[in-house]
N, C-alpha and C. Protein backbone atom coordinates (compact mmCIF):
# COMPACT_ATOMS: atom_id res chain seq x y z
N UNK A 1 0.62 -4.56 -12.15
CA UNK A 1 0.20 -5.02 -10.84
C UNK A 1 -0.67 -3.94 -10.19
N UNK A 2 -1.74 -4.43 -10.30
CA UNK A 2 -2.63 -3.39 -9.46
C UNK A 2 -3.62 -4.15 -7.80
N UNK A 3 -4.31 -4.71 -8.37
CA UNK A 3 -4.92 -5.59 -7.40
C UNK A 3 -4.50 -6.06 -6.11
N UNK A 4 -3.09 -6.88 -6.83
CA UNK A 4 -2.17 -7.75 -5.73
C UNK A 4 -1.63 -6.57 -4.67
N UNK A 5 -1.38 -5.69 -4.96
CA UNK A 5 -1.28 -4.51 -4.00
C UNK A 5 -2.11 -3.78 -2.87
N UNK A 6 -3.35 -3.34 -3.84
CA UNK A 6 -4.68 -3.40 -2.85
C UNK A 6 -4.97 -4.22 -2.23
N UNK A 7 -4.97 -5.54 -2.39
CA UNK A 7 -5.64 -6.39 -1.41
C UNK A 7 -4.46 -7.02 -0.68
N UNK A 8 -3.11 -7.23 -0.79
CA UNK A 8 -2.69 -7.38 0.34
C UNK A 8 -2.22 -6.61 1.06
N UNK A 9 -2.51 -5.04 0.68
CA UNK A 9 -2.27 -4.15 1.81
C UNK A 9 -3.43 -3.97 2.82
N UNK A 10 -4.61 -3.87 2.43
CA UNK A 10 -5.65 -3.96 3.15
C UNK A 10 -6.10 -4.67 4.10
N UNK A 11 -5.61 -6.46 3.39
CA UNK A 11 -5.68 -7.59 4.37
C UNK A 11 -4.97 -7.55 5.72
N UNK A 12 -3.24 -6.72 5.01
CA UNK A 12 -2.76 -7.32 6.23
C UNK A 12 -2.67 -6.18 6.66
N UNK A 13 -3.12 -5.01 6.16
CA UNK A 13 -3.07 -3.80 7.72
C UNK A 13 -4.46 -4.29 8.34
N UNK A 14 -5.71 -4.90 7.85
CA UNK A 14 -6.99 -5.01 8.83
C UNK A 14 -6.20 -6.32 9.93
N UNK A 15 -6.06 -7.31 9.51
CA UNK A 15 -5.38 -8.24 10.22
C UNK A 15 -3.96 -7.62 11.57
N UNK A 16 -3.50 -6.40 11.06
CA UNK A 16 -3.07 -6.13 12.64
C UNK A 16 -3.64 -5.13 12.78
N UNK A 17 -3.92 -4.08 12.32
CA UNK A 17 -4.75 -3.31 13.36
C UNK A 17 -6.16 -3.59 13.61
N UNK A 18 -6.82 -3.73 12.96
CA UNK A 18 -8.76 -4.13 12.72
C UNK A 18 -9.18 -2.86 13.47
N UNK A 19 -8.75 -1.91 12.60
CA UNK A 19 -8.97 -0.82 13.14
C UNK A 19 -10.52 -0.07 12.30
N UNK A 20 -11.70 0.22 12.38
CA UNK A 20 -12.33 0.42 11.54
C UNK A 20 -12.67 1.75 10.81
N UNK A 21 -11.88 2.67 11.75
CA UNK A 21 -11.59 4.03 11.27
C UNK A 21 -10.59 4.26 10.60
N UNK A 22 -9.67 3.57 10.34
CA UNK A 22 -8.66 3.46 9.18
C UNK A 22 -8.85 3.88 8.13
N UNK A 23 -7.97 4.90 7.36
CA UNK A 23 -8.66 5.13 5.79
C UNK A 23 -8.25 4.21 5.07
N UNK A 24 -8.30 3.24 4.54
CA UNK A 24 -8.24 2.09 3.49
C UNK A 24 -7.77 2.15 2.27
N UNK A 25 -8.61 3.70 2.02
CA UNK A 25 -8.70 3.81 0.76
C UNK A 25 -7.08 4.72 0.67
N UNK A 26 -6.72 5.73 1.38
CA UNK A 26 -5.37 6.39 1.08
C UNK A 26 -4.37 5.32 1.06
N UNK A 27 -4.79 4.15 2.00
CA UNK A 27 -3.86 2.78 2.30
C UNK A 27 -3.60 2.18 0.78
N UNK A 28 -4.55 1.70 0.33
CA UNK A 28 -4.22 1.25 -1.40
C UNK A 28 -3.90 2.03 -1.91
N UNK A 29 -3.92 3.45 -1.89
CA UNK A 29 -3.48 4.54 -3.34
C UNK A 29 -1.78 4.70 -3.23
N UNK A 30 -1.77 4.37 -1.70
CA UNK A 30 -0.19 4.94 -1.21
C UNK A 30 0.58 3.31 -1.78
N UNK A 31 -0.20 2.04 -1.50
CA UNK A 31 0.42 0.79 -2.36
C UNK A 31 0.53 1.03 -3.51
N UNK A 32 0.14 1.79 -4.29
CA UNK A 32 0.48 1.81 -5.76
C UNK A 32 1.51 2.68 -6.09
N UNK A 33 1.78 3.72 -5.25
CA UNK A 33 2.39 5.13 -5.82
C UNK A 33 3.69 4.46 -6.16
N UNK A 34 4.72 3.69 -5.15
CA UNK A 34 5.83 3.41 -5.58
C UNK A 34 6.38 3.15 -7.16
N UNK A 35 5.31 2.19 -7.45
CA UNK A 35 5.63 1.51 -9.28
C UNK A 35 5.02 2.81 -9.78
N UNK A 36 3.92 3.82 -9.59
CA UNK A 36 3.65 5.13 -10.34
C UNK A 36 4.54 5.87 -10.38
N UNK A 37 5.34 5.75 -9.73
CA UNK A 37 6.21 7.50 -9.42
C UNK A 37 7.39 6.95 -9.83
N UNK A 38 8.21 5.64 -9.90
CA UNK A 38 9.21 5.10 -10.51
C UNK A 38 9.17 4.68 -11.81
N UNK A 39 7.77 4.33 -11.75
CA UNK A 39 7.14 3.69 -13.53
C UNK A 39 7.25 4.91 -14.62
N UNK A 40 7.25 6.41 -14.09
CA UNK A 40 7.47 7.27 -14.61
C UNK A 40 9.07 7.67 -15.26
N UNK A 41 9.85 7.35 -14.51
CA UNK A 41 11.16 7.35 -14.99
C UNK A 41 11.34 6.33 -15.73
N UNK A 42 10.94 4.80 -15.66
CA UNK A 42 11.33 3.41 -16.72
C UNK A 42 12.18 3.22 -16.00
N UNK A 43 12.29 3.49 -14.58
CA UNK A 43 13.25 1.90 -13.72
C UNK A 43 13.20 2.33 -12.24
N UNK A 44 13.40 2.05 -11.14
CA UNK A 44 13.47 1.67 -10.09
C UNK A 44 13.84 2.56 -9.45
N UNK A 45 13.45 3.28 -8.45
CA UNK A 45 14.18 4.39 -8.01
C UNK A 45 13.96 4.54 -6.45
N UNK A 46 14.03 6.01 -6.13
CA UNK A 46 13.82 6.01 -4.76
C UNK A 46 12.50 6.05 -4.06
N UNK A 47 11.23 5.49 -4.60
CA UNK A 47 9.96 5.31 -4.03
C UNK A 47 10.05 4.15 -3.53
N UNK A 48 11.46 2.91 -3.95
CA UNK A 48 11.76 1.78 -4.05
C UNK A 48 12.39 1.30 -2.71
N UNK A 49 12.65 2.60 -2.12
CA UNK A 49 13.65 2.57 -0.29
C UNK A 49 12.86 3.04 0.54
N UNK A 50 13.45 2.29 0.97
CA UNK A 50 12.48 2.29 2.95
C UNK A 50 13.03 3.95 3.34
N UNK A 51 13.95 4.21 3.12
CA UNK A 51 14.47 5.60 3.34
C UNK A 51 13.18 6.44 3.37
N UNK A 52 12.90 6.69 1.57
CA UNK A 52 11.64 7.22 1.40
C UNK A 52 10.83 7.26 1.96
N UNK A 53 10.33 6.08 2.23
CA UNK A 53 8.94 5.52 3.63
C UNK A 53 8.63 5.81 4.64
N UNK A 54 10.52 5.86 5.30
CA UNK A 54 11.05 6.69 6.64
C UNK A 54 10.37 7.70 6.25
N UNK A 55 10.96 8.93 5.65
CA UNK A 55 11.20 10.12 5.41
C UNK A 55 9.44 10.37 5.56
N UNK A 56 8.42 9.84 4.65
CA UNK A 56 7.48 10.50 4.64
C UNK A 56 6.34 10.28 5.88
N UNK A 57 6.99 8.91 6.69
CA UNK A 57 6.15 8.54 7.99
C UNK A 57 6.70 9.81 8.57
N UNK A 58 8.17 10.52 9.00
CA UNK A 58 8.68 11.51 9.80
C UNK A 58 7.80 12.78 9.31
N UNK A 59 7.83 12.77 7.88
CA UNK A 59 7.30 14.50 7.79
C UNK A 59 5.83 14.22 8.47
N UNK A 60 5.01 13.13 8.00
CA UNK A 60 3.68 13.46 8.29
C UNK A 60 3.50 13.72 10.25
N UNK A 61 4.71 12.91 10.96
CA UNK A 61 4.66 12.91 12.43
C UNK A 61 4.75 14.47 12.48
N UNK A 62 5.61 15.15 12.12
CA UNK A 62 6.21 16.21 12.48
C UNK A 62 4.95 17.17 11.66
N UNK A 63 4.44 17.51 10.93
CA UNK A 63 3.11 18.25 10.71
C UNK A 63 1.99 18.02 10.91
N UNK A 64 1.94 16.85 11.48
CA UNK A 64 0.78 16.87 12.01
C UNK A 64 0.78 16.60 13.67
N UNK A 65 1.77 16.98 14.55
CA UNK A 65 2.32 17.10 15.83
C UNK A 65 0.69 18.19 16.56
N UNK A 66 -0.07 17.57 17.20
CA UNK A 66 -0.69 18.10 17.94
C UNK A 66 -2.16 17.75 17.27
N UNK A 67 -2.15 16.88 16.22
CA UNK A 67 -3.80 17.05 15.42
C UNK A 67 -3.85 15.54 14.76
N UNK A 68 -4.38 14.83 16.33
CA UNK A 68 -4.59 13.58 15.81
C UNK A 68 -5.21 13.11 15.28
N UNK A 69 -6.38 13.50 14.61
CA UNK A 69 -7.46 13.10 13.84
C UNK A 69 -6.76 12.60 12.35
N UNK A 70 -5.90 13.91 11.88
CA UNK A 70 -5.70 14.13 10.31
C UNK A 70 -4.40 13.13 10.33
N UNK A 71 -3.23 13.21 11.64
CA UNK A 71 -2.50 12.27 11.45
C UNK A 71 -2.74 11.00 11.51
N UNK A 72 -3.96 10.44 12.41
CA UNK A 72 -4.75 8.98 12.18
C UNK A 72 -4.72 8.61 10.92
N UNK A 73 -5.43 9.50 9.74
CA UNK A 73 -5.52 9.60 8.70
C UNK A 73 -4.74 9.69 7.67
N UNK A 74 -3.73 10.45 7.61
CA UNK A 74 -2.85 10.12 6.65
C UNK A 74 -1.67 9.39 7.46
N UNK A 75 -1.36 8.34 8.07
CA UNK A 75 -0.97 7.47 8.63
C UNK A 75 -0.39 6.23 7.41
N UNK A 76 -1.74 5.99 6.97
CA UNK A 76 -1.96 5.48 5.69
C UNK A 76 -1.11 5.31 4.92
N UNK A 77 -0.38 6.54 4.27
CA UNK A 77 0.37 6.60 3.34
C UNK A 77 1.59 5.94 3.07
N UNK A 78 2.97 6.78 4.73
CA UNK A 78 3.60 5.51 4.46
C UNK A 78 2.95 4.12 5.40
N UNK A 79 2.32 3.62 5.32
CA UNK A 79 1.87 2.35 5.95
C UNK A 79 1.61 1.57 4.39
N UNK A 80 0.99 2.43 3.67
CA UNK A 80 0.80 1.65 2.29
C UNK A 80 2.38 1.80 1.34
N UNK A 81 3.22 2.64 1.58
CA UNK A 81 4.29 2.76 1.31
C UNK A 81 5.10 1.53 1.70
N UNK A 82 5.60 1.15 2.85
CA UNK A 82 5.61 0.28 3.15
C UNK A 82 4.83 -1.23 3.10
N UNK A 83 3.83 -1.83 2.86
CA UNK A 83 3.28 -2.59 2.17
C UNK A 83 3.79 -2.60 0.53
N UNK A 84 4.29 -1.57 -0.09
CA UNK A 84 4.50 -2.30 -1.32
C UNK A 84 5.67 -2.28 -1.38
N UNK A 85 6.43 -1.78 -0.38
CA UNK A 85 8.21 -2.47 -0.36
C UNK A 85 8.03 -4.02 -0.15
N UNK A 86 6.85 -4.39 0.92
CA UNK A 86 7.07 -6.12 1.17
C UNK A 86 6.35 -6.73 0.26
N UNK A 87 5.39 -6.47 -0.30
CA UNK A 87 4.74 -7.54 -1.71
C UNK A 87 5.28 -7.31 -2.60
N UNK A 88 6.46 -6.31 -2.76
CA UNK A 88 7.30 -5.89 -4.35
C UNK A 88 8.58 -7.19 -3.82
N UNK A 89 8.96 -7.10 -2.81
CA UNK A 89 9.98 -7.95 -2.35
C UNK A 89 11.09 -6.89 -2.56
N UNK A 90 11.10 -5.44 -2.60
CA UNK A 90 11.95 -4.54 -2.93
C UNK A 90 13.13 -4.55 -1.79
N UNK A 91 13.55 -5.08 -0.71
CA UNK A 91 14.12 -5.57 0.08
C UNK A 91 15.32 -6.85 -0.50
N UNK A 92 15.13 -6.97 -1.68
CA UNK A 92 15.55 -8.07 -2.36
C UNK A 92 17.17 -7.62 -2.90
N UNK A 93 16.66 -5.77 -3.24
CA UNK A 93 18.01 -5.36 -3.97
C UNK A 93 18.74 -4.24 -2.97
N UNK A 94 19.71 -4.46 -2.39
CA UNK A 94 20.09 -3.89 -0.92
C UNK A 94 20.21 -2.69 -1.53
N UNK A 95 20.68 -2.26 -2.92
CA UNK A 95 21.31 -0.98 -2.95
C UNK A 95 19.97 -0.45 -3.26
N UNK A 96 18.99 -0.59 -3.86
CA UNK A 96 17.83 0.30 -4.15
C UNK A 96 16.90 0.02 -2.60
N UNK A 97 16.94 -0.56 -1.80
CA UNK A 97 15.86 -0.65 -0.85
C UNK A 97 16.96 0.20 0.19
N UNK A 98 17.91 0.32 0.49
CA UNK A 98 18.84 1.61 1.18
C UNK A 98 19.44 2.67 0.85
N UNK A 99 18.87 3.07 -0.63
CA UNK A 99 19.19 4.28 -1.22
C UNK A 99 18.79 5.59 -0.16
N UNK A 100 19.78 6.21 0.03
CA UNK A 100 20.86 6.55 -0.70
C UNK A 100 22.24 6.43 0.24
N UNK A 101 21.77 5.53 1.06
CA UNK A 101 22.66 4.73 2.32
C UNK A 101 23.98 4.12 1.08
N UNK A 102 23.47 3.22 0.25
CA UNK A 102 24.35 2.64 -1.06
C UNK A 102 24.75 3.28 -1.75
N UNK A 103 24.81 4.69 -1.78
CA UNK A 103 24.95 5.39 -3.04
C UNK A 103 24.14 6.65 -3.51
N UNK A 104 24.34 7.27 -4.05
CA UNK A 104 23.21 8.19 -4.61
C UNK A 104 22.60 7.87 -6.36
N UNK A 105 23.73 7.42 -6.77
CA UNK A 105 23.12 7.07 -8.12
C UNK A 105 22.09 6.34 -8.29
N UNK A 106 21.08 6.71 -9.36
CA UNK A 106 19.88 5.80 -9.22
C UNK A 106 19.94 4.43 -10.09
N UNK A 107 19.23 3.41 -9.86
CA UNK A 107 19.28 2.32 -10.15
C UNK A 107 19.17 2.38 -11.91
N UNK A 108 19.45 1.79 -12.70
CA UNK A 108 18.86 1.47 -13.98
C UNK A 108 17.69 0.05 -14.40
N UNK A 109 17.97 -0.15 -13.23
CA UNK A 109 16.90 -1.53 -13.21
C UNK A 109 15.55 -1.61 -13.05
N UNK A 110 15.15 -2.27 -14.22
CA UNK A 110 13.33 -2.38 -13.84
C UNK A 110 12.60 -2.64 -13.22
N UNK A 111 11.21 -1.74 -12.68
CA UNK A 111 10.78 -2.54 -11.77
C UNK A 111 10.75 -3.80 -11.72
N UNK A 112 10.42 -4.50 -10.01
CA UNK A 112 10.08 -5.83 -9.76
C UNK A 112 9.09 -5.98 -10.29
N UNK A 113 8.16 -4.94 -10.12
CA UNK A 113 6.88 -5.78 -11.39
C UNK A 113 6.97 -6.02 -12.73
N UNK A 114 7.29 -5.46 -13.23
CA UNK A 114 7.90 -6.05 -14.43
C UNK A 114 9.15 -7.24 -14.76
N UNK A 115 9.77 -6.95 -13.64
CA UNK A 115 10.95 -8.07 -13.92
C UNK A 115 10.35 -9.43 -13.85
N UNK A 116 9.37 -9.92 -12.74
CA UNK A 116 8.58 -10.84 -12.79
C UNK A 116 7.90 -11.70 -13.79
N UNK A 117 7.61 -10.61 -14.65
CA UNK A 117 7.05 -11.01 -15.64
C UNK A 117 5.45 -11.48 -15.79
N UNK A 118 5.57 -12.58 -16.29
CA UNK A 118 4.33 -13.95 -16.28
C UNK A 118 4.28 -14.16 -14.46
N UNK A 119 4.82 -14.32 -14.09
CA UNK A 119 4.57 -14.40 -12.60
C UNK A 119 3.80 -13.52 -11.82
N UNK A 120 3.60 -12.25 -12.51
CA UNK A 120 2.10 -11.69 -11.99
C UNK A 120 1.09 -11.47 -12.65
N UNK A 121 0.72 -12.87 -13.17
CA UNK A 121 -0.32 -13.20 -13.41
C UNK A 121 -1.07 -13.80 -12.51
N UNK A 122 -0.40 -14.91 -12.04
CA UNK A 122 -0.81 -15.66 -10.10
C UNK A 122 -1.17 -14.67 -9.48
N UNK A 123 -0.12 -14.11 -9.51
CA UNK A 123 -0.50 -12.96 -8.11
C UNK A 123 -1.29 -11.97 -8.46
N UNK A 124 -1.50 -11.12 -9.33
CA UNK A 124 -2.77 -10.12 -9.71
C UNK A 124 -4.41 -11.47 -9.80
N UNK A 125 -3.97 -12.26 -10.79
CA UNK A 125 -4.78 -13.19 -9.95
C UNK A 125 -5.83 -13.05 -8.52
N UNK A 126 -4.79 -13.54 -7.59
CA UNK A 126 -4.77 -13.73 -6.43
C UNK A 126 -5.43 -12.52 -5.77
N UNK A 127 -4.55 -11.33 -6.03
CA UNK A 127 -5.47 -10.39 -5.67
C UNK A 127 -6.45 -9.83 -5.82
N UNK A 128 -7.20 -10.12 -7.05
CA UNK A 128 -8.51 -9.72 -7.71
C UNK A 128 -9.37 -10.75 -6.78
N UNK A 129 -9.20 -11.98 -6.58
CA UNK A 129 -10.01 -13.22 -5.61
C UNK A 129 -10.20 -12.45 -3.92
N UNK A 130 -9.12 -12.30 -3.62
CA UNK A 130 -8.61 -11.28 -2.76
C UNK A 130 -10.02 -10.27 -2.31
N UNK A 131 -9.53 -9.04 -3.02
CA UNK A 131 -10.74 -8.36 -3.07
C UNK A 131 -12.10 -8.57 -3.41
N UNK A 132 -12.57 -9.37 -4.23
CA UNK A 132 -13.72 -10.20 -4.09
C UNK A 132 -14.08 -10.45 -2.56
N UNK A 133 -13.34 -11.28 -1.78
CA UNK A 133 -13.53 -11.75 -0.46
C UNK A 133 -13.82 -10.60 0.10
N UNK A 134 -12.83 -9.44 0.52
CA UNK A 134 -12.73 -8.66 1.09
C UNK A 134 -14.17 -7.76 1.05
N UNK A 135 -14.67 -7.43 -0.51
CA UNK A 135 -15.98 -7.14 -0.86
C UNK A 135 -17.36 -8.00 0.42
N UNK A 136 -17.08 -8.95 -0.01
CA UNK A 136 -18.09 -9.80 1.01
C UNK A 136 -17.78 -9.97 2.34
N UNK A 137 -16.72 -9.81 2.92
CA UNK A 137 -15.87 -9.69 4.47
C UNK A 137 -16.74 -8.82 4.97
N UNK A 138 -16.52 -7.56 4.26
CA UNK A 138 -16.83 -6.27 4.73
C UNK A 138 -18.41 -5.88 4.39
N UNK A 139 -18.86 -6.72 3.58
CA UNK A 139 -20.03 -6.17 3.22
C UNK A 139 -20.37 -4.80 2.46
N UNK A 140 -19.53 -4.64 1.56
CA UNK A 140 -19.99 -3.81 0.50
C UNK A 140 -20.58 -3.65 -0.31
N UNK A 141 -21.79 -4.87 0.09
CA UNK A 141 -22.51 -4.56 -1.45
C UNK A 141 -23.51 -3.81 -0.98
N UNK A 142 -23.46 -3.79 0.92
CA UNK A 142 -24.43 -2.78 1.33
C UNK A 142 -24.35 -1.39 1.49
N UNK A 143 -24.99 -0.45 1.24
CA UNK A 143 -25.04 0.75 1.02
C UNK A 143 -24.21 1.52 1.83
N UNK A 144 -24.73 1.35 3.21
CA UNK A 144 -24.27 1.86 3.98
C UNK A 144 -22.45 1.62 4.52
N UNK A 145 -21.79 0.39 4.39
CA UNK A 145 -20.45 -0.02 4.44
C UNK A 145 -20.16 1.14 3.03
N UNK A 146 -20.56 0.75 2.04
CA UNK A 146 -19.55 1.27 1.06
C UNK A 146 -19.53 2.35 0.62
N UNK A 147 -20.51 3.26 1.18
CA UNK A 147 -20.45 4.67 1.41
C UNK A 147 -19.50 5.39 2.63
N UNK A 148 -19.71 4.41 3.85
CA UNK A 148 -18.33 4.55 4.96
C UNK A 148 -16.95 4.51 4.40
N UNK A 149 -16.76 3.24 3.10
CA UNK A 149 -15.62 3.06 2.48
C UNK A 149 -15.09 4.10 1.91
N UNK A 150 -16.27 4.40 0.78
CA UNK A 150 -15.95 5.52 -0.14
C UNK A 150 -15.68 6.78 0.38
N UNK A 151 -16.33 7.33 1.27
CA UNK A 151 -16.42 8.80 1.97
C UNK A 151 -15.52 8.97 2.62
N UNK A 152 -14.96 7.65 3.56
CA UNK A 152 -14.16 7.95 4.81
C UNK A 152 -12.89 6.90 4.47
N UNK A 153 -12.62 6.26 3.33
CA UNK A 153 -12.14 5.03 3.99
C UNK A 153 -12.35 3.60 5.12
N UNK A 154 -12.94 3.69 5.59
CA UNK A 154 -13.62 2.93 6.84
C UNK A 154 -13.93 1.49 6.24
N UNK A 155 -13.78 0.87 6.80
CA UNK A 155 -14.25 -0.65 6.70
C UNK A 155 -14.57 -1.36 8.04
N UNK A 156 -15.61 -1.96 7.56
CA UNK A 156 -16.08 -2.57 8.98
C UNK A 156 -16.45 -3.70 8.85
N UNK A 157 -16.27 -5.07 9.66
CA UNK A 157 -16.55 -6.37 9.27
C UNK A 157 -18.35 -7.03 9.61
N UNK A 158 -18.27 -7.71 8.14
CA UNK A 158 -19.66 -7.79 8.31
C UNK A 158 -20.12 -8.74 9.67
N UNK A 159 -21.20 -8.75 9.93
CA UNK A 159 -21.81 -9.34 11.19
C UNK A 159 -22.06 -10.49 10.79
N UNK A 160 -22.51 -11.02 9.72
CA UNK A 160 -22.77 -12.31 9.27
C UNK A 160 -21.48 -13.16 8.47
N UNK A 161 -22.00 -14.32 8.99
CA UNK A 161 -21.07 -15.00 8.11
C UNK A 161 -20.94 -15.03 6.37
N UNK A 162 -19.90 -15.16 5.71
CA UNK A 162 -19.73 -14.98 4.47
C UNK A 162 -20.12 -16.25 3.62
């Protein structure tokens, strides 16, 4: 699962914030890390709890206390952290989505992306269509958007209709 991640984290953080200084891009890298950093062990772990999510929205508040620019910015992270607790549906398994509230032992269970199976095929699907749109939303095939994208993260909605 790669896609289905990027694009519905993107969608639905532009859809509430429509913020255009947003970095986007730390927003999708931070949707993926969960299944990276658990995919590394071969099962489910604590990238998988909101705990985690907590924990790293608090450190970034607390170091970056007085320097709002960089905390605007890495904001992102858990925000995309969160986005792939709700499209993983990781909320599903109480003891791994409240670790270590449940326990400390770690799960033996495979990721949700994998447990799924054939079923993210729809949805990677979906998200590749997804980003397509989003491509033309935003207007990236113009120079100037997707150099804002690339450099800064930034997305900005195109002026014309799609």
């Amino acid at each position: 699962m790669f896609f289905w991640f990027i694009a519905t984290s993107i969608w639905s953080v532009w859809f509430v914030f429509r913020d255009p200084k947003f970095d986007y891009r730390l927003l999708a890298i931070a949707a993926l890390v969960p299944d990276f950093v658990d995919g590394l062990r071969g099962a489910v772990g604590p990238m998988h709890s909101v705990v985690t999510s907590i924990s790293v929205l608090f450190c970034i508040m607390i170091a970056t206390a007085g320097r709002r620019p960089i905390r605007q910015r890495l904001l992102a992270i858990p925000i995309g952290m969160f986005m792939h607790l709700i499209y993983d549906g990781a909320f599903t398994d109480t003891k791994v989505f409240w670790w270590p509230f449940t326990g400390t032992a770690l799960s033996n269970k495979s990721l949700p992306s994998i447990d799924r199976g054939l079923v993210n095929l729809p949805l990677e699907l979906f998200g590749v269509i997804a980003c397509i749109i989003a491509w033309r939303y935003f207007s990236l095939s113009n120079i100037n958007n997707r150099h804002a994208f690339f450099k800064r993260g930034e997305l900005q909605r195109a002026t014309k209709s799609i």
